[in-house]
Protein backbone atom coordinates (compact mmCIF):
# COMPACT_ATOMS: atom_id res chain seq x y z
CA UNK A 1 -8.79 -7.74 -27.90
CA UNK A 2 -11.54 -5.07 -29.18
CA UNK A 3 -11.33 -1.81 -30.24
CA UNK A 4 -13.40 1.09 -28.98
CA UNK A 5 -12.91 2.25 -25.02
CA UNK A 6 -10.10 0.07 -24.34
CA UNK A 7 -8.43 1.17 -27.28
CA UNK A 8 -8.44 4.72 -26.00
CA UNK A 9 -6.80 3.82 -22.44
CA UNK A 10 -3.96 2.24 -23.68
CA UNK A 11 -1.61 5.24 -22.75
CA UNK A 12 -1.59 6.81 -19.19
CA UNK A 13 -2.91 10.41 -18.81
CA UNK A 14 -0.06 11.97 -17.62
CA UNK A 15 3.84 11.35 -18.69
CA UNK A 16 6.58 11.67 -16.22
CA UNK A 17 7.30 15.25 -18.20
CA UNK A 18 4.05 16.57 -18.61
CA UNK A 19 2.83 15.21 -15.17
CA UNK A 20 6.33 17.19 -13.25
CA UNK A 21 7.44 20.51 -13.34
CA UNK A 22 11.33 20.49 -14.89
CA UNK A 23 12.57 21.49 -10.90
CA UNK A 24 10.76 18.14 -9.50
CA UNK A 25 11.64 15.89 -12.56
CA UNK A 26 15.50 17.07 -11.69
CA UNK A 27 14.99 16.21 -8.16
CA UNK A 28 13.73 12.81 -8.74
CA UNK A 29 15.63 12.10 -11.49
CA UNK A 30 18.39 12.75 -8.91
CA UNK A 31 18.14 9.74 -7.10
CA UNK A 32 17.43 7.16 -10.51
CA UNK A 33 19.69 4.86 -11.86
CA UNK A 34 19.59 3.13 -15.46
CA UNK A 35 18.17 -0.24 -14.96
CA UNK A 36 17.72 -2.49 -18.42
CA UNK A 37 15.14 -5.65 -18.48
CA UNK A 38 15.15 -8.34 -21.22
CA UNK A 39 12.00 -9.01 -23.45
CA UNK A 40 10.20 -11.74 -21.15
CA UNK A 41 11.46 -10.17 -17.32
CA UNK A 42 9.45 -10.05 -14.64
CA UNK A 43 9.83 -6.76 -13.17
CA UNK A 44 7.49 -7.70 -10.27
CA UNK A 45 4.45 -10.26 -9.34
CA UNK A 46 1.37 -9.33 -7.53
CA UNK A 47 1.42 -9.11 -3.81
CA UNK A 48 5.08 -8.85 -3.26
CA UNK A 49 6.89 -6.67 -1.23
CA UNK A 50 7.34 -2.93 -3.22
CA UNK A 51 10.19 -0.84 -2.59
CA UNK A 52 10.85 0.36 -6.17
CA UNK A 53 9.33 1.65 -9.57
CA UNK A 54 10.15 3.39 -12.68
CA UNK A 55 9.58 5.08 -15.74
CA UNK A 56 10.52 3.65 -18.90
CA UNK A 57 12.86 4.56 -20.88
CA UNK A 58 11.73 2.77 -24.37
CA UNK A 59 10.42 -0.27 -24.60
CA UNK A 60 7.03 -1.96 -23.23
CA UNK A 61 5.77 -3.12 -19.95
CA UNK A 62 2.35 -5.28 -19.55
CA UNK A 63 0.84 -4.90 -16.47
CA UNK A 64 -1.10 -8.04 -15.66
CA UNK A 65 -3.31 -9.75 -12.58
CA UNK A 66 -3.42 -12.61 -11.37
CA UNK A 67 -6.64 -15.25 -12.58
CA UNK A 68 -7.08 -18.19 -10.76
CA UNK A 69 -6.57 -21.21 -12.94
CA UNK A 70 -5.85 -19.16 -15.89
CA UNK A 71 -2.26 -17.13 -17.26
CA UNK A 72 -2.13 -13.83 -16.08
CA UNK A 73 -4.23 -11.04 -18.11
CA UNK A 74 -2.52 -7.96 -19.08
CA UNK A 75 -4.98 -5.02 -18.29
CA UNK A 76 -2.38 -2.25 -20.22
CA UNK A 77 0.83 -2.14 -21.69
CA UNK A 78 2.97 0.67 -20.15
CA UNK A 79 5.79 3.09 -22.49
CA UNK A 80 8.24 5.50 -22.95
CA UNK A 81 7.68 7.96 -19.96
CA UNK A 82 5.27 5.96 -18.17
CA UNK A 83 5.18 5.03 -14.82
CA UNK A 84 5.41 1.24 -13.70
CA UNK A 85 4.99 0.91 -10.19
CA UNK A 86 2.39 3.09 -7.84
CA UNK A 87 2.19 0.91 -4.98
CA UNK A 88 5.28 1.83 -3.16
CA UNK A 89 3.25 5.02 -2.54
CA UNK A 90 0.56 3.41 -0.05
CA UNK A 91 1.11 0.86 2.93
CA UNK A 92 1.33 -2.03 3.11
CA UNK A 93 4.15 -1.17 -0.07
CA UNK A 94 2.64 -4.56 -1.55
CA UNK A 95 1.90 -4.69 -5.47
CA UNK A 96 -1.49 -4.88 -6.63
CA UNK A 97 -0.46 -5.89 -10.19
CA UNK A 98 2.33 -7.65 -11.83
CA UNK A 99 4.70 -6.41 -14.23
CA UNK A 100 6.66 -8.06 -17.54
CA UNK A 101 8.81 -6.89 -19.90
CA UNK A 102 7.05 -7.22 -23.05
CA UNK A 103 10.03 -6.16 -25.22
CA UNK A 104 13.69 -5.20 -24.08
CA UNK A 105 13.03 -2.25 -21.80
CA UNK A 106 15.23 0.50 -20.27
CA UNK A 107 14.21 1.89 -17.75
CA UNK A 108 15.02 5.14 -14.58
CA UNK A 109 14.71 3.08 -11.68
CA UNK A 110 13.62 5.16 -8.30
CA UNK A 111 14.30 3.48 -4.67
CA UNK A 112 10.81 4.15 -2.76
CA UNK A 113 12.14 5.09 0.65
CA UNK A 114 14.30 7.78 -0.88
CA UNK A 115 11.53 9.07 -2.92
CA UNK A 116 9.07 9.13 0.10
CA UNK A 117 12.02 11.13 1.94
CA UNK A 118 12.25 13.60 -0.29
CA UNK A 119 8.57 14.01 -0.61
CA UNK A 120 8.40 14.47 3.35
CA UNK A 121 11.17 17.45 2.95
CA UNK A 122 9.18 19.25 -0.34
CA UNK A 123 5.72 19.87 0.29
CA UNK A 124 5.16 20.95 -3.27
CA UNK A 125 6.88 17.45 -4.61
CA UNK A 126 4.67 15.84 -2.52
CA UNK A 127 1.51 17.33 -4.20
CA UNK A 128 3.03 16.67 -7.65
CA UNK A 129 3.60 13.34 -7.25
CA UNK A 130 0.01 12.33 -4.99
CA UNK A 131 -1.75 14.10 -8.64
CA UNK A 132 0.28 12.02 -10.52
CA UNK A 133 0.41 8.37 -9.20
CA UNK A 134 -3.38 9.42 -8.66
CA UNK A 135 -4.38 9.82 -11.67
CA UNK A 136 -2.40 7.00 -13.19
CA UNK A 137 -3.64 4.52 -10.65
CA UNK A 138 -7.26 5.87 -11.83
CA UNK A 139 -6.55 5.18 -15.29
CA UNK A 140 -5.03 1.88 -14.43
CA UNK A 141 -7.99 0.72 -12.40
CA UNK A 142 -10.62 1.77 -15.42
CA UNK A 143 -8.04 0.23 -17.73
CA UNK A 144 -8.00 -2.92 -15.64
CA UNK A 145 -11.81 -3.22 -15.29
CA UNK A 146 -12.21 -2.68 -19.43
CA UNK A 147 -10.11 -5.21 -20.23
CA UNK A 148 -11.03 -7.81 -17.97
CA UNK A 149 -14.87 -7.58 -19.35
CA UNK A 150 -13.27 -7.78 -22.53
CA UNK A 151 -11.56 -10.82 -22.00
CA UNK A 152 -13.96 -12.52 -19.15
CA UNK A 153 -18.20 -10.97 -19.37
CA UNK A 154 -20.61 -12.66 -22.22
CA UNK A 155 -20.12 -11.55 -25.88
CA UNK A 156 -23.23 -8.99 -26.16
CA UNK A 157 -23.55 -8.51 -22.27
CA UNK A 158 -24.22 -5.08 -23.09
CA UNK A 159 -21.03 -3.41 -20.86
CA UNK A 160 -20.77 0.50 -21.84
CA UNK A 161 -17.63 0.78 -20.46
């Protein structure tokens, strides 16, 4: 793997506790339950059904894609107070990555209908959480592109990503 821009997007922008005000981390938090994974889990594969995520605990989760005729690539490696998970957010609730333990992980695990109800009864929640999952799934995406040219466009194809 290189160094340089990838390097710098290994860690979302926003934390569960800096991304939520203490009042919407307690209602959330409300409705987790402690949910452990061994080094080597899947957690999820791309395009199944969603209707979970979480936010780790410790430990550390590598999101990967799929590539036809090759292993999966990890694009970023998800920790401690990082979400895992932002497609239970938008229909169809199917994943657009997959997910694997890469060492034991604990993790809060939220069910996505109960989530969405409570964001339909807090309008304020609701905004929290659209800036949040936003801005992680923009990081994710740029993350995702970066490392695939890493791993897949010509040595010296000139990418200034």
């Amino acid at each position: 793997m290189s160094t340089g821009p990838f390097q710098r997007l290994t860690s979302s922008p926003d934390r569960f506790t800096r991304a939520l005000s203490p009042a919407h981390r307690a209602s959330l938090l409300s409705l987790a339950h402690e949910v452990n994974f061994p080094a080597g889990a899947r957690l999820f594969n791309q395009g199944g059904h969603t209707d979970r995520f979480w936010v780790v605990r410790s430990g550390r989760v590598g999101m990967d894609v799929h590539v036809p005729g090759r292993q999966a690539a990890v694009v970023e490696t998800v920790g401690p107070g990082e979400l895992v998970g932002w497609s239970w957010l938008f229909r169809p609730y199917t994943w657009h990555f997959g997910a694997e333990a890469m060492t034991p992980v604990r993790t809060d695990e939220f069910d996505a209908p109960a989530v969405r109800a409570l964001m339909d009864a807090d309008p304020a929640l609701t905004s929290a959480m659209w800036q949040w999952v936003g801005q992680v799934l923009a990081h994710r995406l740029v993350s995702a592109q970066v490392r695939l040219l890493d791993l897949y466009a010509p040595y010296g194809s000139g990418s200034g990503i």
